[in-house]
PDB file of N, CA and C in Angstrom:
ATOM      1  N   UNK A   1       8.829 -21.050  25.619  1.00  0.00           N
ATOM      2  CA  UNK A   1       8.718 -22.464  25.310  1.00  0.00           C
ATOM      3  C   UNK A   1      10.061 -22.950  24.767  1.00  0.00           C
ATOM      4  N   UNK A   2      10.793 -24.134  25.063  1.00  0.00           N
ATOM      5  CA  UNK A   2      11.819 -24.517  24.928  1.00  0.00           C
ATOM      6  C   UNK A   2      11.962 -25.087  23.803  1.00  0.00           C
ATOM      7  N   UNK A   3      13.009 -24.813  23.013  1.00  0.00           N
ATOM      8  CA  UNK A   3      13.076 -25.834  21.292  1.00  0.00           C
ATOM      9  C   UNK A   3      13.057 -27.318  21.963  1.00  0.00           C
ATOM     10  N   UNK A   4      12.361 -28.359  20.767  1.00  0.00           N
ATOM     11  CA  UNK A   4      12.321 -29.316  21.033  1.00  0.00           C
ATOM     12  C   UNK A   4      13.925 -30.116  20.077  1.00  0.00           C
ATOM     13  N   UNK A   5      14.072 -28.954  19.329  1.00  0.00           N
ATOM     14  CA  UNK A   5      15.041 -29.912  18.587  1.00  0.00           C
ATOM     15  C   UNK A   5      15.642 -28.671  18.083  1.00  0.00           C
ATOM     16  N   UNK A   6      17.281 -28.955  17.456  1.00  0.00           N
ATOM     17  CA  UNK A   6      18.786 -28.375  17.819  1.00  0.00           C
ATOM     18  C   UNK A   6      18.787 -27.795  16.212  1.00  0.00           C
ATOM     19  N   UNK A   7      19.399 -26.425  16.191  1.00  0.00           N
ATOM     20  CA  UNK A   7      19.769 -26.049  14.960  1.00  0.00           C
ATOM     21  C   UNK A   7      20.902 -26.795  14.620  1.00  0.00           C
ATOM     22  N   UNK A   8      20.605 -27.440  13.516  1.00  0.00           N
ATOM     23  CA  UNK A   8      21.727 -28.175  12.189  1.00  0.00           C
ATOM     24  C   UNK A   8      22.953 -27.474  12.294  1.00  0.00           C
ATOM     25  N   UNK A   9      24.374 -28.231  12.566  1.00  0.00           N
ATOM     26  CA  UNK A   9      25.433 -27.495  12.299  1.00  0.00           C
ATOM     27  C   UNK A   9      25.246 -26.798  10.597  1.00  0.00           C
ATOM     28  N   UNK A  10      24.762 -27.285   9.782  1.00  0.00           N
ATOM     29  CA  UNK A  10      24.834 -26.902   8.230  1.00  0.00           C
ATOM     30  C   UNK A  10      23.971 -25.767   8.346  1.00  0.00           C
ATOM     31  N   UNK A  11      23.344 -25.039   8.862  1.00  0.00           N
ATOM     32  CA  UNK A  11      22.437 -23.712   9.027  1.00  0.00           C
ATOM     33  C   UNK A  11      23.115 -22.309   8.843  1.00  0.00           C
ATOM     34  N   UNK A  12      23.323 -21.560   8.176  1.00  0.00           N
ATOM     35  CA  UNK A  12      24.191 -20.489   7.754  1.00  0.00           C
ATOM     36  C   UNK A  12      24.047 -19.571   9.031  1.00  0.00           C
ATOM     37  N   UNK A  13      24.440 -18.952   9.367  1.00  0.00           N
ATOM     38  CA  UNK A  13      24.342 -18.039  10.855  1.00  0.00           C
ATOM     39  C   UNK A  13      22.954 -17.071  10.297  1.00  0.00           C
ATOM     40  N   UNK A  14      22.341 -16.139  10.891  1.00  0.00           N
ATOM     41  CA  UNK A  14      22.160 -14.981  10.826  1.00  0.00           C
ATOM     42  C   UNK A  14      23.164 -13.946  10.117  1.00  0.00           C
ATOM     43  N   UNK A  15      22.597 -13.232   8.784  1.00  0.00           N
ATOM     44  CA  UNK A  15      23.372 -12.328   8.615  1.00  0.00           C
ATOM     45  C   UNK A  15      23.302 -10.686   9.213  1.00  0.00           C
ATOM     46  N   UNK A  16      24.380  -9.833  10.042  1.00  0.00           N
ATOM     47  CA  UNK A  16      24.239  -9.073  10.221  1.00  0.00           C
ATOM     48  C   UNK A  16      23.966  -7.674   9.477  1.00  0.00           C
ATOM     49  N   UNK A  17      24.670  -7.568   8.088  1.00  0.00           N
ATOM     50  CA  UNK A  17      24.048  -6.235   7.490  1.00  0.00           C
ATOM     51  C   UNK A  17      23.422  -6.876   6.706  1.00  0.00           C
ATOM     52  N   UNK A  18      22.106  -5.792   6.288  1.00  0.00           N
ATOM     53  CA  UNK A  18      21.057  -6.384   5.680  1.00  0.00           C
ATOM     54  C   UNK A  18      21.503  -6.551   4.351  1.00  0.00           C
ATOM     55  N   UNK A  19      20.002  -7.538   3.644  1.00  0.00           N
ATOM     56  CA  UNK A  19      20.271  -7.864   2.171  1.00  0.00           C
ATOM     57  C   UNK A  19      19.682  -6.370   1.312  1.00  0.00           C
ATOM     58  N   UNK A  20      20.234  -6.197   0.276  1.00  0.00           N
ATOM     59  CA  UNK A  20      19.127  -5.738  -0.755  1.00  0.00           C
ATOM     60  C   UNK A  20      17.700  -5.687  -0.215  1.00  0.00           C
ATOM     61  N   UNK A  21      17.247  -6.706  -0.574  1.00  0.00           N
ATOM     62  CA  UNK A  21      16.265  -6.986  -0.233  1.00  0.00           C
ATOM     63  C   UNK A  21      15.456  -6.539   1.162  1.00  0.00           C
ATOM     64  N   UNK A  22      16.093  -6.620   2.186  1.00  0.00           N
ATOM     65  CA  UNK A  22      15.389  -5.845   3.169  1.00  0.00           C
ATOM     66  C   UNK A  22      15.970  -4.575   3.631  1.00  0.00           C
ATOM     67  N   UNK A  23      16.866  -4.003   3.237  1.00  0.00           N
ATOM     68  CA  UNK A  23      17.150  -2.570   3.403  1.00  0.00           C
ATOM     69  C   UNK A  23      16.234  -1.279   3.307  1.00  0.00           C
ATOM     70  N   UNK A  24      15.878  -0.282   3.698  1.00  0.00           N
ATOM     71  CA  UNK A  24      14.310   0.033   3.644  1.00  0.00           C
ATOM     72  C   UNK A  24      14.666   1.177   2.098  1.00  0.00           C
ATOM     73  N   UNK A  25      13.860   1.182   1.871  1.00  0.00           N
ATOM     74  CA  UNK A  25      13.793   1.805   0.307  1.00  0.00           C
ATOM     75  C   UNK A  25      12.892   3.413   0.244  1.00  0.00           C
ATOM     76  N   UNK A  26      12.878   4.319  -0.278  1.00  0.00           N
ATOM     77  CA  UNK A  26      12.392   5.052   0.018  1.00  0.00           C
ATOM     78  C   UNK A  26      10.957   5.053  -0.643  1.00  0.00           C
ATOM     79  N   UNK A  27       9.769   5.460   0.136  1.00  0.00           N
ATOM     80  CA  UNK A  27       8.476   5.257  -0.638  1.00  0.00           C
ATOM     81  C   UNK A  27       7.857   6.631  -1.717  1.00  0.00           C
ATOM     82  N   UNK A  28       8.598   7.474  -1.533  1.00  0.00           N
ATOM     83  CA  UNK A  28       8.127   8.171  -2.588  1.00  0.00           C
ATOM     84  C   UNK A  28       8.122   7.639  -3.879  1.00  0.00           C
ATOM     85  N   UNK A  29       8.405   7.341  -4.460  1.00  0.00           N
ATOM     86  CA  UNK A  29       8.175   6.637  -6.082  1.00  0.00           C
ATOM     87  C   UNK A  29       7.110   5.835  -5.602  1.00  0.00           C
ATOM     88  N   UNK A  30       6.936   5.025  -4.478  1.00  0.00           N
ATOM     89  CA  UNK A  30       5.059   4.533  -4.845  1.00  0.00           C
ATOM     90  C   UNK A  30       4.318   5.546  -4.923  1.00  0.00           C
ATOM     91  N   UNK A  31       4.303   6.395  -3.944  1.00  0.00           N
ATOM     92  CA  UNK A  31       3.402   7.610  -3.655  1.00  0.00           C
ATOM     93  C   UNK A  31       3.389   8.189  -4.877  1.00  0.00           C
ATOM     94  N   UNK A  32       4.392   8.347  -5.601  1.00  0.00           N
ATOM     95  CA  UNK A  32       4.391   9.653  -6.584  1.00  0.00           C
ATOM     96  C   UNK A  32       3.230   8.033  -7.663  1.00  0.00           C
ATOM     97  N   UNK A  33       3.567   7.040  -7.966  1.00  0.00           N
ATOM     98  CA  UNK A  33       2.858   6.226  -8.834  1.00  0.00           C
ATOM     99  C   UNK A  33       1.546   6.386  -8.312  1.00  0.00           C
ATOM    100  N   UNK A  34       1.438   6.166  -7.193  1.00  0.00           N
ATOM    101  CA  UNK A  34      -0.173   6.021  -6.470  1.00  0.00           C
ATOM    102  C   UNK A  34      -1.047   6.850  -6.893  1.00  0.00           C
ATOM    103  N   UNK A  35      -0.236   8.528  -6.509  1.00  0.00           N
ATOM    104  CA  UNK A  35      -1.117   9.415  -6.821  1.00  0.00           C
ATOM    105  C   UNK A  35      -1.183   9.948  -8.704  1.00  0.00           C
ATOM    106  N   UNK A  36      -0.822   9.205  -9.116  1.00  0.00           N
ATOM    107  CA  UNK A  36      -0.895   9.764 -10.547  1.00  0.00           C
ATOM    108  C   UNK A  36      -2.032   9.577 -10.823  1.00  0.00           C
ATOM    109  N   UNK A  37      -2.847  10.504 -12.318  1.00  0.00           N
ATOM    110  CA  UNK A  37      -3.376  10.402 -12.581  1.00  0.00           C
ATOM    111  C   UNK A  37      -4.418   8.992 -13.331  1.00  0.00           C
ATOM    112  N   UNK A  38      -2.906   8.316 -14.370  1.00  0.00           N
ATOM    113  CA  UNK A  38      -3.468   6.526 -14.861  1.00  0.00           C
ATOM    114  C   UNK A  38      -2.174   5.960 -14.087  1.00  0.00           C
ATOM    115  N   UNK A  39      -2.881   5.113 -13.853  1.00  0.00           N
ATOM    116  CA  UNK A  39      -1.511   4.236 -13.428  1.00  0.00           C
ATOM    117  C   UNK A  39      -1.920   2.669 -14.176  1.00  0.00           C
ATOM    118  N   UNK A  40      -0.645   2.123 -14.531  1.00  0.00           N
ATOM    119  CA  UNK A  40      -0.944   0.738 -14.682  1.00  0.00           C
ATOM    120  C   UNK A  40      -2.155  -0.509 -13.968  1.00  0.00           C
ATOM    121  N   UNK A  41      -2.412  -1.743 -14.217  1.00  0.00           N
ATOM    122  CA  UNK A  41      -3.425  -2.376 -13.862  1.00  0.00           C
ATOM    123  C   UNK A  41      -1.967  -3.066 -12.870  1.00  0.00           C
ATOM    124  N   UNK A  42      -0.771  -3.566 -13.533  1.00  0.00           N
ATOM    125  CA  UNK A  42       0.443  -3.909 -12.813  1.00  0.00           C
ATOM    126  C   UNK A  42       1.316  -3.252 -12.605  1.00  0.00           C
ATOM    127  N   UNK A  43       1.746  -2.343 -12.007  1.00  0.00           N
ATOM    128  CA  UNK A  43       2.765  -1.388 -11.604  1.00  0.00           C
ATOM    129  C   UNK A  43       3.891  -2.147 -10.926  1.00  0.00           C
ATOM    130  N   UNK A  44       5.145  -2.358 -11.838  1.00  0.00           N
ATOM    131  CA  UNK A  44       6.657  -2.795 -11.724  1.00  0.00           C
ATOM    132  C   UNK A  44       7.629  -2.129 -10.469  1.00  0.00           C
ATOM    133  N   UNK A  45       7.852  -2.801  -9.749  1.00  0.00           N
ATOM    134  CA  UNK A  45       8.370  -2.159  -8.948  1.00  0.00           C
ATOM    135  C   UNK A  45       9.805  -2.467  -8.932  1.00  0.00           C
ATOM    136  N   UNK A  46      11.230  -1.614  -9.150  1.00  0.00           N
ATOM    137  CA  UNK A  46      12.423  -2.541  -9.114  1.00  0.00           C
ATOM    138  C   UNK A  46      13.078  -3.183 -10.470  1.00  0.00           C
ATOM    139  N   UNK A  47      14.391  -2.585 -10.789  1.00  0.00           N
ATOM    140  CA  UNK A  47      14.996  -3.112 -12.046  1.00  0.00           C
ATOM    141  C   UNK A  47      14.827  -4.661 -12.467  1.00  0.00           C
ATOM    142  N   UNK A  48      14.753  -5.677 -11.287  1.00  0.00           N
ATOM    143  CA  UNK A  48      15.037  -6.821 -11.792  1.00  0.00           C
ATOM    144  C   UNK A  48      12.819  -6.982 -12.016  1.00  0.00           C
ATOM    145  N   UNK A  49      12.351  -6.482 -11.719  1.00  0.00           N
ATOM    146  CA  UNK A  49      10.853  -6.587 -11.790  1.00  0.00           C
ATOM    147  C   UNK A  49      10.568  -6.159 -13.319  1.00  0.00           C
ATOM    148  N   UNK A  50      11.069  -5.034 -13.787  1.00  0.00           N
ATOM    149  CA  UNK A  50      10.930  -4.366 -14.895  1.00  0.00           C
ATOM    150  C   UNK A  50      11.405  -5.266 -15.759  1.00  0.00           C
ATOM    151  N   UNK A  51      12.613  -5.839 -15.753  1.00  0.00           N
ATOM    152  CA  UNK A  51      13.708  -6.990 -16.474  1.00  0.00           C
ATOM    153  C   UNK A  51      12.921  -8.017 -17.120  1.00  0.00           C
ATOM    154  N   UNK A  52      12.126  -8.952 -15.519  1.00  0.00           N
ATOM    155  CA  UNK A  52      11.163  -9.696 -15.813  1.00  0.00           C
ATOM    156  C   UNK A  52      10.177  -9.758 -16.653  1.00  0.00           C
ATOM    157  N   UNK A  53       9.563  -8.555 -16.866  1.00  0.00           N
ATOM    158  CA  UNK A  53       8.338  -8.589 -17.487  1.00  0.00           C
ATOM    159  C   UNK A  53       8.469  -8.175 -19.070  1.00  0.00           C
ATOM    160  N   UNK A  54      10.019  -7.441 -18.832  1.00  0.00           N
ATOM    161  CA  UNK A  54      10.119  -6.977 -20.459  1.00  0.00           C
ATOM    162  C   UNK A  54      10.761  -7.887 -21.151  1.00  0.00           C
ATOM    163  N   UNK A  55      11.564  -9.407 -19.949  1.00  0.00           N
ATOM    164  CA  UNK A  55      11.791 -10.145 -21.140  1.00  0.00           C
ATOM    165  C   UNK A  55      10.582 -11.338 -21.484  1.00  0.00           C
ATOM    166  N   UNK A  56       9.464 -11.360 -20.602  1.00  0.00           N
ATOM    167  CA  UNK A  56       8.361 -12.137 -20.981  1.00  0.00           C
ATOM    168  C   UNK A  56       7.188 -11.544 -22.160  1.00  0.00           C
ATOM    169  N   UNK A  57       7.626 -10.506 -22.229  1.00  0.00           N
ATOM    170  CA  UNK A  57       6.754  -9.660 -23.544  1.00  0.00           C
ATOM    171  C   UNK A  57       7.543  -9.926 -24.625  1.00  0.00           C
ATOM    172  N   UNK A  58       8.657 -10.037 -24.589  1.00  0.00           N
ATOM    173  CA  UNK A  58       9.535  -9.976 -26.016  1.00  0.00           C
ATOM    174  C   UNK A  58       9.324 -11.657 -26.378  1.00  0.00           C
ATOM    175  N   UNK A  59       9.180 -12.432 -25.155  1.00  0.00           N
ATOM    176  CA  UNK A  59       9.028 -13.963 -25.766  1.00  0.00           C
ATOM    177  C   UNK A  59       7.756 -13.871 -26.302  1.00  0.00           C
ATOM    178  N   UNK A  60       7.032 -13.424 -25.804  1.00  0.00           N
ATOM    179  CA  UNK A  60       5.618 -13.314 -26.103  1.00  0.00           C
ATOM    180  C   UNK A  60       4.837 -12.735 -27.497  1.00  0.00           C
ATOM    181  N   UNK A  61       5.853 -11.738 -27.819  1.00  0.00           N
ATOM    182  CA  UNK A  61       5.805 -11.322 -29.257  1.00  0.00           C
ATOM    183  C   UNK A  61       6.688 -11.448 -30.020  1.00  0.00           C
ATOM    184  N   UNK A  62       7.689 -12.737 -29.847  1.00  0.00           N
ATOM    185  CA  UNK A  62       8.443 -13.198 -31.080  1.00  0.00           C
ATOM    186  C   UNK A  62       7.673 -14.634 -30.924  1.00  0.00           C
ATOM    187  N   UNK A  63       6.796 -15.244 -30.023  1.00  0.00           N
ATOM    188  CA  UNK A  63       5.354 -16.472 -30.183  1.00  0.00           C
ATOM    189  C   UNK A  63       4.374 -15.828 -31.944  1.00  0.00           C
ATOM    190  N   UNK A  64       4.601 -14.192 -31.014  1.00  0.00           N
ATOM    191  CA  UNK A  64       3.151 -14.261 -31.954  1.00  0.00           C
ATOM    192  C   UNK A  64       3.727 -13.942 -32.977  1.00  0.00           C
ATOM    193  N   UNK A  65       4.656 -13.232 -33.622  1.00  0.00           N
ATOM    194  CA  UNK A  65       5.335 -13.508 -35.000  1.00  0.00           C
ATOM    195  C   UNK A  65       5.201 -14.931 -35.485  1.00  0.00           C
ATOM    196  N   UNK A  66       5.621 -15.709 -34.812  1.00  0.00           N
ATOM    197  CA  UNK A  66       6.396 -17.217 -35.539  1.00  0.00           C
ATOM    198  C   UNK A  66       4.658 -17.923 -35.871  1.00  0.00           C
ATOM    199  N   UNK A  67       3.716 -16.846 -34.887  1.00  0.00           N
ATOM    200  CA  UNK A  67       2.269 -18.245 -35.200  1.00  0.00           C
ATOM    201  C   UNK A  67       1.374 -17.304 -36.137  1.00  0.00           C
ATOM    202  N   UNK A  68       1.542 -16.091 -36.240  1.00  0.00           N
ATOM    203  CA  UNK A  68       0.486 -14.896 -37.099  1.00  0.00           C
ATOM    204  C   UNK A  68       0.068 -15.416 -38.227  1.00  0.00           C
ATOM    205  N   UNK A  69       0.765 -16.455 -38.986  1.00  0.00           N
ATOM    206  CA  UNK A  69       0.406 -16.954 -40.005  1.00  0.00           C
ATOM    207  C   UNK A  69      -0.648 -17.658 -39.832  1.00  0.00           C
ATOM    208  N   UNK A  70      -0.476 -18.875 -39.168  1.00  0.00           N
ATOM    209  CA  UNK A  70      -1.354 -19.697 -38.724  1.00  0.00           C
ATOM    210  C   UNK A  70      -2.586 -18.898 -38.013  1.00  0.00           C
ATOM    211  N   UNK A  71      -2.445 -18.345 -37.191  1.00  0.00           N
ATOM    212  CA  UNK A  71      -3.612 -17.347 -36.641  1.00  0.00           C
ATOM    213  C   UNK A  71      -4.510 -16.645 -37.615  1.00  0.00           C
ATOM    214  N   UNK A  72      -3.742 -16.116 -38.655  1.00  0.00           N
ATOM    215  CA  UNK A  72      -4.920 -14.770 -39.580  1.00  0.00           C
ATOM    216  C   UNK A  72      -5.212 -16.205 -40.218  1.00  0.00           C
ATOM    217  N   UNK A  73      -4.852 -16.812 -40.378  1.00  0.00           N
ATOM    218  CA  UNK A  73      -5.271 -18.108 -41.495  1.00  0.00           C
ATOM    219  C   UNK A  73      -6.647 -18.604 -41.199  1.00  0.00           C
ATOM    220  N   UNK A  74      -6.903 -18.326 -39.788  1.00  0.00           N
ATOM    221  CA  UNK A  74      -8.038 -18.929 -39.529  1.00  0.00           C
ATOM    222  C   UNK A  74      -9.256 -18.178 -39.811  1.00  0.00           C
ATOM    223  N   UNK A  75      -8.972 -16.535 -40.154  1.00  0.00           N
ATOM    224  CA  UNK A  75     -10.410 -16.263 -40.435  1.00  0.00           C
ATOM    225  C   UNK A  75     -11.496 -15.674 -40.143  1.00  0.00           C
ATOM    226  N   UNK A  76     -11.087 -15.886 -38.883  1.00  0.00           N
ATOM    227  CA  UNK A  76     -12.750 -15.833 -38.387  1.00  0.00           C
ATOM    228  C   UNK A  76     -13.333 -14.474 -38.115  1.00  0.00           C
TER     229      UNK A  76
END
């Protein structure tokens, strides 16, 4: 089926060597996670994955420092 309409001179080419990102990775480290005995409910895959989540825990527990007051205050 024929394009109906023209790639944009502004369209970056195709890149020939791959990104990061799709370069193939080796799967043993899932396998070896898979088959473990506990494994996480979220299993991190990847430095910048790990990065992510350990700097959303640290915001997350300098929240609950700054509110603990207010929180035990309540009691219940």
């Amino acid at each position: 089926m024929p394009r109906r309409w023209a790639r944009p001179a502004t369209w970056p080419t195709p890149c020939t060597t791959p990104s990061r990102a799709t370069r193939p990775r080796s799967p043993r480290p899932v396998a070896k996670a898979l088959a473990a005995d506990v494994t996480p409910l979220r299993l991190q895959l990847g430095a910048d994955s790990v990065e992510m989540v350990r700097a959303h825990s640290q915001r997350l527990l300098a929240d609950l420092e700054a509110w603990a007051p207010v929180a035990l205050d309540t009691g219940f």
